[in-house]
PDB file of N, CA and C in Angstrom:
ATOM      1  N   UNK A   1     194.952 -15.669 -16.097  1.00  0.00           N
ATOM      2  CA  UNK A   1     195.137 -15.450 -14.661  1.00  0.00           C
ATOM      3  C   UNK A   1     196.597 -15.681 -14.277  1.00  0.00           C
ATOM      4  N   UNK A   2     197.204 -14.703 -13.650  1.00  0.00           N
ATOM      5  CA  UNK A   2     198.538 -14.765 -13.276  1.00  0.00           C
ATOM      6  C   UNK A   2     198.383 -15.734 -11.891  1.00  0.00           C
ATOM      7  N   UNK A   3     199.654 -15.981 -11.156  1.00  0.00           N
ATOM      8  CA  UNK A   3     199.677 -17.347 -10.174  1.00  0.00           C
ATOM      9  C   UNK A   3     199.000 -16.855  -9.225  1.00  0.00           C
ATOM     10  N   UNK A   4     199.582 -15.259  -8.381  1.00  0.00           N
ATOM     11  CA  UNK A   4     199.007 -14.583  -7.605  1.00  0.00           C
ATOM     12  C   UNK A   4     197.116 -14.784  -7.757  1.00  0.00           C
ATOM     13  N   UNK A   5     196.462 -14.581  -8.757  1.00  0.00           N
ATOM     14  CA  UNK A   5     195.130 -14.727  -8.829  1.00  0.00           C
ATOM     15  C   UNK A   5     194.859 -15.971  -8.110  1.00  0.00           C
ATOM     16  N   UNK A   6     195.284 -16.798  -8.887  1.00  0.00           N
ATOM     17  CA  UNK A   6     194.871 -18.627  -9.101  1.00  0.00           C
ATOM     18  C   UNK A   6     195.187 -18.620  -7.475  1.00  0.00           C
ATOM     19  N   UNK A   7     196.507 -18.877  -6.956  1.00  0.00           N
ATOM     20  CA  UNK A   7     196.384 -19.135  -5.160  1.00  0.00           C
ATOM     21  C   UNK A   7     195.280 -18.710  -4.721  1.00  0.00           C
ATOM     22  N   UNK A   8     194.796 -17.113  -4.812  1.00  0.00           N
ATOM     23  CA  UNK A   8     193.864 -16.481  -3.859  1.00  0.00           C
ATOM     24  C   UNK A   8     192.153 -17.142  -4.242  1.00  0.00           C
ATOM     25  N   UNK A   9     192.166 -17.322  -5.697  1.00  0.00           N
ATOM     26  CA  UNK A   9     190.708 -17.953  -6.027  1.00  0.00           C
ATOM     27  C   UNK A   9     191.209 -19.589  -5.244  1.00  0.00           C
ATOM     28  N   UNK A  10     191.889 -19.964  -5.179  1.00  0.00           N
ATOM     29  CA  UNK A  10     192.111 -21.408  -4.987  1.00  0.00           C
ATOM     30  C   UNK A  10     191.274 -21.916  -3.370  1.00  0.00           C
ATOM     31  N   UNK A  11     192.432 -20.689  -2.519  1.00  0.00           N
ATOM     32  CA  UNK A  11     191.662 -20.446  -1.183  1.00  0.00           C
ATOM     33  C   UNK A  11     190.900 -20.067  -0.932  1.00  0.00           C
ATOM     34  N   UNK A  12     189.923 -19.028  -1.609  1.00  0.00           N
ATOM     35  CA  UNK A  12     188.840 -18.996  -1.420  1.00  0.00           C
ATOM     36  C   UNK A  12     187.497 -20.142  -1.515  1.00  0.00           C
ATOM     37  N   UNK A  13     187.992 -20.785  -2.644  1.00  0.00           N
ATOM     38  CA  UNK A  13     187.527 -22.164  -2.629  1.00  0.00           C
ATOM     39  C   UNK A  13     187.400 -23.412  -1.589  1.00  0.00           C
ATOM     40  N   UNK A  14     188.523 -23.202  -1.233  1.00  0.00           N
ATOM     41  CA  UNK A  14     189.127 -24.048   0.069  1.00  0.00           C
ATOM     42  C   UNK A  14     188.535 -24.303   1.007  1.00  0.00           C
ATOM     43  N   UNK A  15     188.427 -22.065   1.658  1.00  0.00           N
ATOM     44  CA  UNK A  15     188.036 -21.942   2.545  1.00  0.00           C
ATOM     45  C   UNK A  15     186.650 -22.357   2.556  1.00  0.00           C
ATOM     46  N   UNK A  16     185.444 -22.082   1.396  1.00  0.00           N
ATOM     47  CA  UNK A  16     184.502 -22.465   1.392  1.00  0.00           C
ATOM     48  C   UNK A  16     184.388 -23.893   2.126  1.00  0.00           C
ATOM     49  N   UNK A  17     184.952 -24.420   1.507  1.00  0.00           N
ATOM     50  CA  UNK A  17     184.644 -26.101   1.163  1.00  0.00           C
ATOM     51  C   UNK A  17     185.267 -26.327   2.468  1.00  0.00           C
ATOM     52  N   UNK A  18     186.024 -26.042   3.402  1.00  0.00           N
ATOM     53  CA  UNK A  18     186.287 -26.285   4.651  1.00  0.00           C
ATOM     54  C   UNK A  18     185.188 -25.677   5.329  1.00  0.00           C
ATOM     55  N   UNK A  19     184.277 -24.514   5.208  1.00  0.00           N
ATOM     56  CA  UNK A  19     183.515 -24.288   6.114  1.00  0.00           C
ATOM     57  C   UNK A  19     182.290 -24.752   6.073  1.00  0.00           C
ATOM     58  N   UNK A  20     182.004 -25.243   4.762  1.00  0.00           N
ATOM     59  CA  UNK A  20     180.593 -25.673   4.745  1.00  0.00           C
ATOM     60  C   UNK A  20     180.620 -27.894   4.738  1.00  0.00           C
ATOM     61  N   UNK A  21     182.143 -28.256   4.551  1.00  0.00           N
ATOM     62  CA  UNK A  21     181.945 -29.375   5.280  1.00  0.00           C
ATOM     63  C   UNK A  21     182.454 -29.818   6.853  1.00  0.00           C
ATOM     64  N   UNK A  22     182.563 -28.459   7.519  1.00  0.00           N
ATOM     65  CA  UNK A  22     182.963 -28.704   9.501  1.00  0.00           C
ATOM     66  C   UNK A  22     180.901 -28.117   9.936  1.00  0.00           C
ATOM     67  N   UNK A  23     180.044 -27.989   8.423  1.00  0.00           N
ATOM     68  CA  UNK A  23     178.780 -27.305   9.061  1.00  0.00           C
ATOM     69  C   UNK A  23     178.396 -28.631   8.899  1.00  0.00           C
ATOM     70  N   UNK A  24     178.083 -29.592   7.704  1.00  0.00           N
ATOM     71  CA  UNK A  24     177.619 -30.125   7.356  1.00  0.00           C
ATOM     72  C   UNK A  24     177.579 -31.699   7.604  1.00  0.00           C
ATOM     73  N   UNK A  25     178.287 -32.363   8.043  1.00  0.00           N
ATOM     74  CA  UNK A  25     178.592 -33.822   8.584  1.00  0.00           C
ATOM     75  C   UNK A  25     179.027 -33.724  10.082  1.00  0.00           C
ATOM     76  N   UNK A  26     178.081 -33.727  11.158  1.00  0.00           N
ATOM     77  CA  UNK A  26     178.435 -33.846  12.394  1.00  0.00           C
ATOM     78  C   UNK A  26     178.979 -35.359  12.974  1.00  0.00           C
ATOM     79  N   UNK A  27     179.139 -36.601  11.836  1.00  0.00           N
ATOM     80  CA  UNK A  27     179.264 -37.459  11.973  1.00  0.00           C
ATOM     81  C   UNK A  27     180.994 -37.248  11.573  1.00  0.00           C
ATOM     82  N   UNK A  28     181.588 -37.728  13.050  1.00  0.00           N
ATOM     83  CA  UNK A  28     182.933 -38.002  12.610  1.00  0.00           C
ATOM     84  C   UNK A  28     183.572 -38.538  11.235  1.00  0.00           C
ATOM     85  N   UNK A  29     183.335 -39.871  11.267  1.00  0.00           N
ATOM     86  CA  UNK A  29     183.679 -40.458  10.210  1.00  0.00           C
ATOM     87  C   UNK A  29     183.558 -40.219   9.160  1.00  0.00           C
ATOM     88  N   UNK A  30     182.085 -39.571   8.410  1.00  0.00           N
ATOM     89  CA  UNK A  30     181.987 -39.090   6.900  1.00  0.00           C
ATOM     90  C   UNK A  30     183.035 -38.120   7.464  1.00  0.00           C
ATOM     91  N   UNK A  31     182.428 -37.151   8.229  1.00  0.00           N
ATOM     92  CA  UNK A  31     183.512 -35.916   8.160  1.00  0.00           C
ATOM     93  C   UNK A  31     184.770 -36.444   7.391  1.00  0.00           C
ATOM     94  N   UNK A  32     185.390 -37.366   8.490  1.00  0.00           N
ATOM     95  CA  UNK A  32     186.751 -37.657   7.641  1.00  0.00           C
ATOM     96  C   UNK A  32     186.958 -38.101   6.565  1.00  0.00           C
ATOM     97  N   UNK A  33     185.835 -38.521   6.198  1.00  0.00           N
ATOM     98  CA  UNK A  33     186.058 -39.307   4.184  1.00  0.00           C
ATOM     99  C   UNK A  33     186.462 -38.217   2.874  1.00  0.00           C
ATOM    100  N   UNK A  34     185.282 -36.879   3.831  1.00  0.00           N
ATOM    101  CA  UNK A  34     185.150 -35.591   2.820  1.00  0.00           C
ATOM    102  C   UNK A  34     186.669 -35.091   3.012  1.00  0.00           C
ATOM    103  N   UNK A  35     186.962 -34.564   4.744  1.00  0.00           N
ATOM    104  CA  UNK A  35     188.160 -34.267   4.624  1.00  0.00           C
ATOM    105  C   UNK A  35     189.451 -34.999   3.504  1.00  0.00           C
ATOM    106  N   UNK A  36     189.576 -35.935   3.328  1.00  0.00           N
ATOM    107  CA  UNK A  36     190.328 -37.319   2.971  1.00  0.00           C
ATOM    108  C   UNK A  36     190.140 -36.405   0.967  1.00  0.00           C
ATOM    109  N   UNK A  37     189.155 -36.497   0.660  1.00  0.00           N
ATOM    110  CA  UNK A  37     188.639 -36.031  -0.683  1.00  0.00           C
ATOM    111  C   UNK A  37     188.974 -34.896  -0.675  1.00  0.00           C
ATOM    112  N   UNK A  38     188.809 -33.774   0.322  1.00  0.00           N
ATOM    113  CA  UNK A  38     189.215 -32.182   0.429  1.00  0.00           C
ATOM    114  C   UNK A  38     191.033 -32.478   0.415  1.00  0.00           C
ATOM    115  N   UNK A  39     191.969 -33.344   1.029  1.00  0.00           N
ATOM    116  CA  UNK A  39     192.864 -33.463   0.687  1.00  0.00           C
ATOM    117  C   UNK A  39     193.582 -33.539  -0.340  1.00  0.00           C
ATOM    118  N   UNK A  40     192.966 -34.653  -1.355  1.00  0.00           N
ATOM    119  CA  UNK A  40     193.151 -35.179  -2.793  1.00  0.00           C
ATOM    120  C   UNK A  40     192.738 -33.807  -3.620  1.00  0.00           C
ATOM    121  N   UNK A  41     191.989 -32.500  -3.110  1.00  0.00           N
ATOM    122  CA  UNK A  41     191.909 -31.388  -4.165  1.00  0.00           C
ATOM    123  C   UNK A  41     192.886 -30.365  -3.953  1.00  0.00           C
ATOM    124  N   UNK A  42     193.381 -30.480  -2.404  1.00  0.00           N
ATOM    125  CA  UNK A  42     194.710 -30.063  -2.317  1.00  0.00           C
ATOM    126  C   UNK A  42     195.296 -30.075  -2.938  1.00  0.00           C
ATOM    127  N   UNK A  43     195.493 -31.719  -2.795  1.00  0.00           N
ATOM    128  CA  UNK A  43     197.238 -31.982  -4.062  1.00  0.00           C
ATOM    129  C   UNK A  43     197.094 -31.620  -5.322  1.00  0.00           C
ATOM    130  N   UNK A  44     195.466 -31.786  -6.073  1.00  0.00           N
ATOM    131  CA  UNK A  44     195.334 -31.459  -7.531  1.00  0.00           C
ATOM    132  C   UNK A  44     195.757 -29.480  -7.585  1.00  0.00           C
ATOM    133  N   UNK A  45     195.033 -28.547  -6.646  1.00  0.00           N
ATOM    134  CA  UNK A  45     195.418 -27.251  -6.563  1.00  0.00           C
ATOM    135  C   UNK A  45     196.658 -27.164  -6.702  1.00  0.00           C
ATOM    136  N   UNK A  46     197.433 -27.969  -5.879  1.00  0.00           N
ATOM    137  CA  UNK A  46     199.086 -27.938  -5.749  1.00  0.00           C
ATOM    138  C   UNK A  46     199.737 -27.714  -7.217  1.00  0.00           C
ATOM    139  N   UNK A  47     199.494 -28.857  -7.509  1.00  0.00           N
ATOM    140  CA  UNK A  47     199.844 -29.640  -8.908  1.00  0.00           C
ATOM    141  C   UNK A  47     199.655 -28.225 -10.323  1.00  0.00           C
ATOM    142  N   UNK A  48     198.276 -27.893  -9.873  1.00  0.00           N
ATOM    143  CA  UNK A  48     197.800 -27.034 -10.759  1.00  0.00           C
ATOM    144  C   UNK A  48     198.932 -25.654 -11.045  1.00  0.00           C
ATOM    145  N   UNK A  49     199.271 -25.363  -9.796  1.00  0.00           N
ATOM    146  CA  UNK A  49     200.482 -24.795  -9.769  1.00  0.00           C
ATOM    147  C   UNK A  49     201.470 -24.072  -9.738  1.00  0.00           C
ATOM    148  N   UNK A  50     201.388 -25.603  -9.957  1.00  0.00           N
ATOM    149  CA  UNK A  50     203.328 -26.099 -10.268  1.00  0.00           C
ATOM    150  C   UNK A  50     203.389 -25.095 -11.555  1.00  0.00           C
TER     151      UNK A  50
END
C-alpha cells in the first residue's frame, strides 16, 4: 500500500470509530475516556506514517 492508500483507509477508520462512538456513550464522561483512547490511535496512525 502506497501512503496515499494508508491515509484514506486510516480515515475511513477514524471516521467510523468517531461515528459509532458520538452514537454509542450518551454519557459524557465515558464518551471522553473513548475519545482520550480514539486520540492515542491518532498518534499511533500518525506514527504509522511517518
Amino acid at each position: 500500500m502506497n501512503f496515499l492508500e494508508r491515509v484514506t483507509q486510516a480515515q475511513t477508520i477514524i471516521r467510523g470509530r468517531v461515528h459509532f462512538l458520538q452514537n454509542a456513550w450518551p454519557d459524557d464522561k465515558i464518551r471522553g475516556y473513548h475519545f482520550q483512547m480514539l486520540n492515542v490511535y491518532f498518534l499511533l496512525v500518525e506514527k504509522t506514517l511517518d
